[in-house]
C-alpha atoms as a PDB file:
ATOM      1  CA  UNK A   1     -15.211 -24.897  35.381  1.00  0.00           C
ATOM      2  CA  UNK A   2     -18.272 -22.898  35.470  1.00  0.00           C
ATOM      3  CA  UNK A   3     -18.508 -18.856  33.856  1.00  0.00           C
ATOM      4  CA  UNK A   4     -21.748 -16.932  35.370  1.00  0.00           C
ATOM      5  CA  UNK A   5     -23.667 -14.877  32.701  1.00  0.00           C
ATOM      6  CA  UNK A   6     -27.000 -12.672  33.729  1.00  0.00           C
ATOM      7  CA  UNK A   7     -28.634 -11.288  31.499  1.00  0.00           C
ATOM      8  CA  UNK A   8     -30.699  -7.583  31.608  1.00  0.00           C
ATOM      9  CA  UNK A   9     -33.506  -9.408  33.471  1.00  0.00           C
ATOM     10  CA  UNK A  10     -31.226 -10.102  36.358  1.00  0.00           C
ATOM     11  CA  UNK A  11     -31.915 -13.807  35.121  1.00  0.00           C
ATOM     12  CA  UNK A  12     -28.197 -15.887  35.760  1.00  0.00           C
ATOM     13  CA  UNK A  13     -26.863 -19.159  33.797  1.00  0.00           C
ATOM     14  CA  UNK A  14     -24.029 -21.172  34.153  1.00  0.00           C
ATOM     15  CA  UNK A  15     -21.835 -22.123  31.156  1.00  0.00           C
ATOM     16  CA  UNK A  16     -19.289 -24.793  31.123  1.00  0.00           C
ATOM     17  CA  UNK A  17     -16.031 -23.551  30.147  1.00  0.00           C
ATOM     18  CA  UNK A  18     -14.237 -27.174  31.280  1.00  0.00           C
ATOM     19  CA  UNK A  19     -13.856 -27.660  27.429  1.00  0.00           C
ATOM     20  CA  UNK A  20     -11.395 -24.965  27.323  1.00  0.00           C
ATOM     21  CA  UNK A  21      -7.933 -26.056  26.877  1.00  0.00           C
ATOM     22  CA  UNK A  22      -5.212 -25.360  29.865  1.00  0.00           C
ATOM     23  CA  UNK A  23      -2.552 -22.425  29.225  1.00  0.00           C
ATOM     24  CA  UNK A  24      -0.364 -20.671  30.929  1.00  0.00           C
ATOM     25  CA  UNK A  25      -1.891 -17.646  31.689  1.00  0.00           C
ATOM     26  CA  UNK A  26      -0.234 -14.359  33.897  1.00  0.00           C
ATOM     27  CA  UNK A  27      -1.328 -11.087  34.681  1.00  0.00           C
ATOM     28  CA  UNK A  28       0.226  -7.711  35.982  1.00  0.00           C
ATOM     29  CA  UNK A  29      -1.672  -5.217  38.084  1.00  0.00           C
ATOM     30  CA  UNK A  30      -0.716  -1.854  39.762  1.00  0.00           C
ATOM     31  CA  UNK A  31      -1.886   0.592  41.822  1.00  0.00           C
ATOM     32  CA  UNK A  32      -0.764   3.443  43.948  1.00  0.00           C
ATOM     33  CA  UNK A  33      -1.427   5.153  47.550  1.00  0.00           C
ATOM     34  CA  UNK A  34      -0.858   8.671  47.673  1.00  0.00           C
ATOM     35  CA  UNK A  35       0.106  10.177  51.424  1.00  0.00           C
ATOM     36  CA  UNK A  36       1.399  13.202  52.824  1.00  0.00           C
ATOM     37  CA  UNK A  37       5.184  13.223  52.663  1.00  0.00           C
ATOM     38  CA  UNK A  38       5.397  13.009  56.375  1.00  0.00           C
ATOM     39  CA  UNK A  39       2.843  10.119  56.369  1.00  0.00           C
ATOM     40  CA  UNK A  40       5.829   8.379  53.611  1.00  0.00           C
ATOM     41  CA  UNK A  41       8.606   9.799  55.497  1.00  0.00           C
ATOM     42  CA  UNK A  42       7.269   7.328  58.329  1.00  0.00           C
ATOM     43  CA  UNK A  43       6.768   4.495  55.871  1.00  0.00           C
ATOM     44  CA  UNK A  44      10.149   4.370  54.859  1.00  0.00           C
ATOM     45  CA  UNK A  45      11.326   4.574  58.415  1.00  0.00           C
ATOM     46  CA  UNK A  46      10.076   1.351  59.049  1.00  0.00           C
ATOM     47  CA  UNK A  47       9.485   2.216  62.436  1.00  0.00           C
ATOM     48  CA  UNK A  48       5.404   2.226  62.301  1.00  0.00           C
ATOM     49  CA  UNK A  49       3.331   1.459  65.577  1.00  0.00           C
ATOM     50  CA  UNK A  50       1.810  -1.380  63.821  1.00  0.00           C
ATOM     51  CA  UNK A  51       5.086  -2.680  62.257  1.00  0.00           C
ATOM     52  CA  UNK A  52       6.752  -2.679  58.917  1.00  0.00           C
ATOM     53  CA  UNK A  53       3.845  -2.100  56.589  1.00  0.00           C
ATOM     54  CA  UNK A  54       5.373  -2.761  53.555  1.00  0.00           C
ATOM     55  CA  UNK A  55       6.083  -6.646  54.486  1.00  0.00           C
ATOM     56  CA  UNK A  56       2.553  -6.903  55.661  1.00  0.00           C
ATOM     57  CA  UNK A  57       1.432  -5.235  52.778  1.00  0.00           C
ATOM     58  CA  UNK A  58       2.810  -7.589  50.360  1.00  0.00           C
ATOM     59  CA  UNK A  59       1.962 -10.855  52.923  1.00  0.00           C
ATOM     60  CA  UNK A  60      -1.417  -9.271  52.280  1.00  0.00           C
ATOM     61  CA  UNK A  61      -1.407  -9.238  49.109  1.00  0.00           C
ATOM     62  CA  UNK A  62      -0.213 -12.269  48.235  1.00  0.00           C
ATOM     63  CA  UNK A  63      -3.077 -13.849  50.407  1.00  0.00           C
ATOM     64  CA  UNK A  64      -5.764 -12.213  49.171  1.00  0.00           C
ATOM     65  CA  UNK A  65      -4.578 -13.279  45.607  1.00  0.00           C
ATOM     66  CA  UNK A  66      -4.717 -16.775  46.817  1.00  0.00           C
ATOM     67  CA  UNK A  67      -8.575 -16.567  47.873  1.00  0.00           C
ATOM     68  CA  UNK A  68     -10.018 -13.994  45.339  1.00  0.00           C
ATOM     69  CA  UNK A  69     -12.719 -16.054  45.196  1.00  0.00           C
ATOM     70  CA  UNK A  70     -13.564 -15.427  48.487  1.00  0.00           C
ATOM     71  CA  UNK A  71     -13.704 -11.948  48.448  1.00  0.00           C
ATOM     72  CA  UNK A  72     -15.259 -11.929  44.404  1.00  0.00           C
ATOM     73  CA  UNK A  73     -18.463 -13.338  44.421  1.00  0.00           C
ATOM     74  CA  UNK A  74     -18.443 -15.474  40.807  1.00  0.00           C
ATOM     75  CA  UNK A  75     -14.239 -15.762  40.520  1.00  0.00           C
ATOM     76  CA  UNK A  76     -13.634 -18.909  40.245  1.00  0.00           C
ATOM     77  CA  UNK A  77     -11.041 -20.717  42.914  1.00  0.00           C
ATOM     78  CA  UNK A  78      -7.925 -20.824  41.244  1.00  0.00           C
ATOM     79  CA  UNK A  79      -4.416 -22.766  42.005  1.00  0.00           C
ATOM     80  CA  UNK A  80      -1.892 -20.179  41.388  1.00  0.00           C
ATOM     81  CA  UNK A  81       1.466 -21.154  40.367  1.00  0.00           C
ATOM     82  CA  UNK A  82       3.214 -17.805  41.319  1.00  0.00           C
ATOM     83  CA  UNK A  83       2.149 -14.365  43.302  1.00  0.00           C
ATOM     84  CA  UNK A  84       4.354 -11.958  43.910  1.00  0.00           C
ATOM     85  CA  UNK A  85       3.977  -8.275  45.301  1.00  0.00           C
ATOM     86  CA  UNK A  86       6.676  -5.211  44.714  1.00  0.00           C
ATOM     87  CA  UNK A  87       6.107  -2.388  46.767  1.00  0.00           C
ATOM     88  CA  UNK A  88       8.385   0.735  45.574  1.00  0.00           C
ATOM     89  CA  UNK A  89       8.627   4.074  47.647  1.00  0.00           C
ATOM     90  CA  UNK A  90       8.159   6.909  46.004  1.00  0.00           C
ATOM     91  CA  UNK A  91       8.368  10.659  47.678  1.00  0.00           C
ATOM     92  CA  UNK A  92       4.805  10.674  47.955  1.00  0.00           C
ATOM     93  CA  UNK A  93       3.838   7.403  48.768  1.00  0.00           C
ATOM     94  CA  UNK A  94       4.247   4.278  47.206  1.00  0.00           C
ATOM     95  CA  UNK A  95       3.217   2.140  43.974  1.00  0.00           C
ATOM     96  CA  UNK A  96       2.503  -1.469  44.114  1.00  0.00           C
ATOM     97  CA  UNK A  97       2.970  -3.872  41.711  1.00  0.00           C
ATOM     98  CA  UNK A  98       1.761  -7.773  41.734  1.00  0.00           C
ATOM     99  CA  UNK A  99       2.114 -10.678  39.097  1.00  0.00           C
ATOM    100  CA  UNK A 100       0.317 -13.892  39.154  1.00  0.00           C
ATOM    101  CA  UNK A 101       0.344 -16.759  37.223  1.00  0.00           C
ATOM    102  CA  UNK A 102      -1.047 -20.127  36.997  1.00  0.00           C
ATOM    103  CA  UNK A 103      -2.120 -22.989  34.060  1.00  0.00           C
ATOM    104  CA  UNK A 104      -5.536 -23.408  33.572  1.00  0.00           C
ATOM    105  CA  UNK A 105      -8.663 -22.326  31.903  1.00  0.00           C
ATOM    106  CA  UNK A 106      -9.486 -19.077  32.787  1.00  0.00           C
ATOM    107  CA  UNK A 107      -7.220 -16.194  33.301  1.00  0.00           C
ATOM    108  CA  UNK A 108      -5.851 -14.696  36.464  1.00  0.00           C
ATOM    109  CA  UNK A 109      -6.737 -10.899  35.942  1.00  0.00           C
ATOM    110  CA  UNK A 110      -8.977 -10.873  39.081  1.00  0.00           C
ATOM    111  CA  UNK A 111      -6.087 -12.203  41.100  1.00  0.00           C
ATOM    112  CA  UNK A 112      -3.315  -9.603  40.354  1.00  0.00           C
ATOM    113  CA  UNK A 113      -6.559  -6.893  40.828  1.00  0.00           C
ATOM    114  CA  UNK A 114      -7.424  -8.424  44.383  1.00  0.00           C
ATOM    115  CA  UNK A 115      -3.698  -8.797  45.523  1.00  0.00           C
ATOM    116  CA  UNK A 116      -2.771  -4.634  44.726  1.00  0.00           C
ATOM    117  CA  UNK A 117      -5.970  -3.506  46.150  1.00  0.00           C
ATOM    118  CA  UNK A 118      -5.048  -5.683  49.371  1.00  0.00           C
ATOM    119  CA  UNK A 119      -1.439  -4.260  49.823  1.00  0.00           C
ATOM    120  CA  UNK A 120      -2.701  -0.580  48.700  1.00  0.00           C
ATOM    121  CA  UNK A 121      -5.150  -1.332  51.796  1.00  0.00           C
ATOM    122  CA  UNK A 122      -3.087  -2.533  54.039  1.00  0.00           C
ATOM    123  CA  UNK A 123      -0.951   0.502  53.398  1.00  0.00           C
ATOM    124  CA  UNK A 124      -3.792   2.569  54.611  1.00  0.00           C
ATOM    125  CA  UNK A 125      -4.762   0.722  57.446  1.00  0.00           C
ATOM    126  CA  UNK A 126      -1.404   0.708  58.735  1.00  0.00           C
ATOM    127  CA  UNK A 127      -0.911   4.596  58.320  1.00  0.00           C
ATOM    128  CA  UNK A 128      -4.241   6.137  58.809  1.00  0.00           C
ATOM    129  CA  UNK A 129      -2.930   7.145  62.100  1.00  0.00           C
ATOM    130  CA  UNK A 130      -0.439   9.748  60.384  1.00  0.00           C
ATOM    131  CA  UNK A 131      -2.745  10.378  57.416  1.00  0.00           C
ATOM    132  CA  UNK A 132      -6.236  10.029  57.243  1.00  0.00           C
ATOM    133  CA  UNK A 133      -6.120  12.132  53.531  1.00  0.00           C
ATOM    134  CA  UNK A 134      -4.369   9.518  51.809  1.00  0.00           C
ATOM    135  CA  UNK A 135      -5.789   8.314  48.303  1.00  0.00           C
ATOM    136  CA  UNK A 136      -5.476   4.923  46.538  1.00  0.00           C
ATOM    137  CA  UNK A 137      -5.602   4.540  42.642  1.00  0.00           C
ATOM    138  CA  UNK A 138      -5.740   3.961  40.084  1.00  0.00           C
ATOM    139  CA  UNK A 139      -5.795   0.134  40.609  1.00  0.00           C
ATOM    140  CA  UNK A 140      -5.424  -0.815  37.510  1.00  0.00           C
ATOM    141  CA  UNK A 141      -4.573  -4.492  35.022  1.00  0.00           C
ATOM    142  CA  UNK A 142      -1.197  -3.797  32.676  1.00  0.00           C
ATOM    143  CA  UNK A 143      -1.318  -6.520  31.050  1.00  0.00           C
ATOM    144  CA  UNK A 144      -2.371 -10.429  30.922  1.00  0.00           C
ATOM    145  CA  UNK A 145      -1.140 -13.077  28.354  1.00  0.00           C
ATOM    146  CA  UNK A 146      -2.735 -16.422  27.795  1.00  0.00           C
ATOM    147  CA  UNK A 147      -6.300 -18.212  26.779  1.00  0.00           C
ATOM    148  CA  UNK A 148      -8.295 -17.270  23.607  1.00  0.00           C
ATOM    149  CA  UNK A 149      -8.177 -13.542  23.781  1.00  0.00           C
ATOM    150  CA  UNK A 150      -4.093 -13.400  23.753  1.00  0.00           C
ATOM    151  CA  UNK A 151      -2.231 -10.273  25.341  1.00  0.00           C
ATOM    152  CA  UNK A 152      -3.510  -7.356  26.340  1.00  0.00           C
ATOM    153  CA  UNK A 153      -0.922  -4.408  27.389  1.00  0.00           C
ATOM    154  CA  UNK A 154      -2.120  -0.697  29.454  1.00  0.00           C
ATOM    155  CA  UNK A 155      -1.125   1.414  26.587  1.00  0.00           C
ATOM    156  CA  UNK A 156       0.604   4.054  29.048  1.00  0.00           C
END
């Protein structure tokens, strides 16, 4: 596998990371959409014009974890082992949760990032009709284990 580095120039290198050794390697992102409480009243109703937006919310997420590279321009392509998204009403909206894990050499930080900021879109897509005012964030990594630089854990 292959990091990208550019330097202050704007100049860009490639450095082989294949030497690293394979771990097992998870991280957990979240991330919230704030909406009216009618807009969330209509949420958890289930009864949407486009459908149940929390299932395609979380089908949505889950997909875009699987091609972060896609949508990332130097991510690397990754073969997850595990994506999951939790979607959990809340008066006010909802907060979104994903975890992703795989073995390899570089971590999967981007992946949990991608997947929340999917579902929190999807969200919105799916009721913009009820509430064009609705805000999304923080999107934000909790925490990651595995490679070199160990665990890191949001201090809340």
């Amino acid at each position: 596998m292959m990091a990208v580095h550019v330097n202050s120039r704007g100049e860009a290198w490639m450095v082989d990371v294949g030497g690293k050794a394979a771990t097992r390697r998870e991280a957990v992102a979240s991330g919230r959409v704030t909406m009216s409480r009618a807009a969330a009243r209509s949420l958890r109703s289930g009864k949407l014009k486009k459908g149940d937006a929390l299932a395609v919310a979380r089908i949505a997420g889950i997909q875009a974890a699987k091609r972060t590279s896609d949508w990332i321009p130097l991510c690397h392509p990754l073969a997850l082992d595990h994506a999951e998204v939790r979607i959990t009403k809340k008066i006010d909206g909802v907060e979104i949760e994903a975890t992703v894990r795989t073995s390899g050499q570089t971590g999967v930080e981007m992946e949990a990032l991608t997947a929340v900021s999917a579902a929190c879109l999807t969200i919105y897509d799916m009721l913009k009709s009820e509430d064009r005012g609705m805000v999304i964030g923080p999107v934000c990594l909790m925490k990651k284990s595995g490679g070199r630089s160990g665990v890191y854990r949001r201090k809340k």
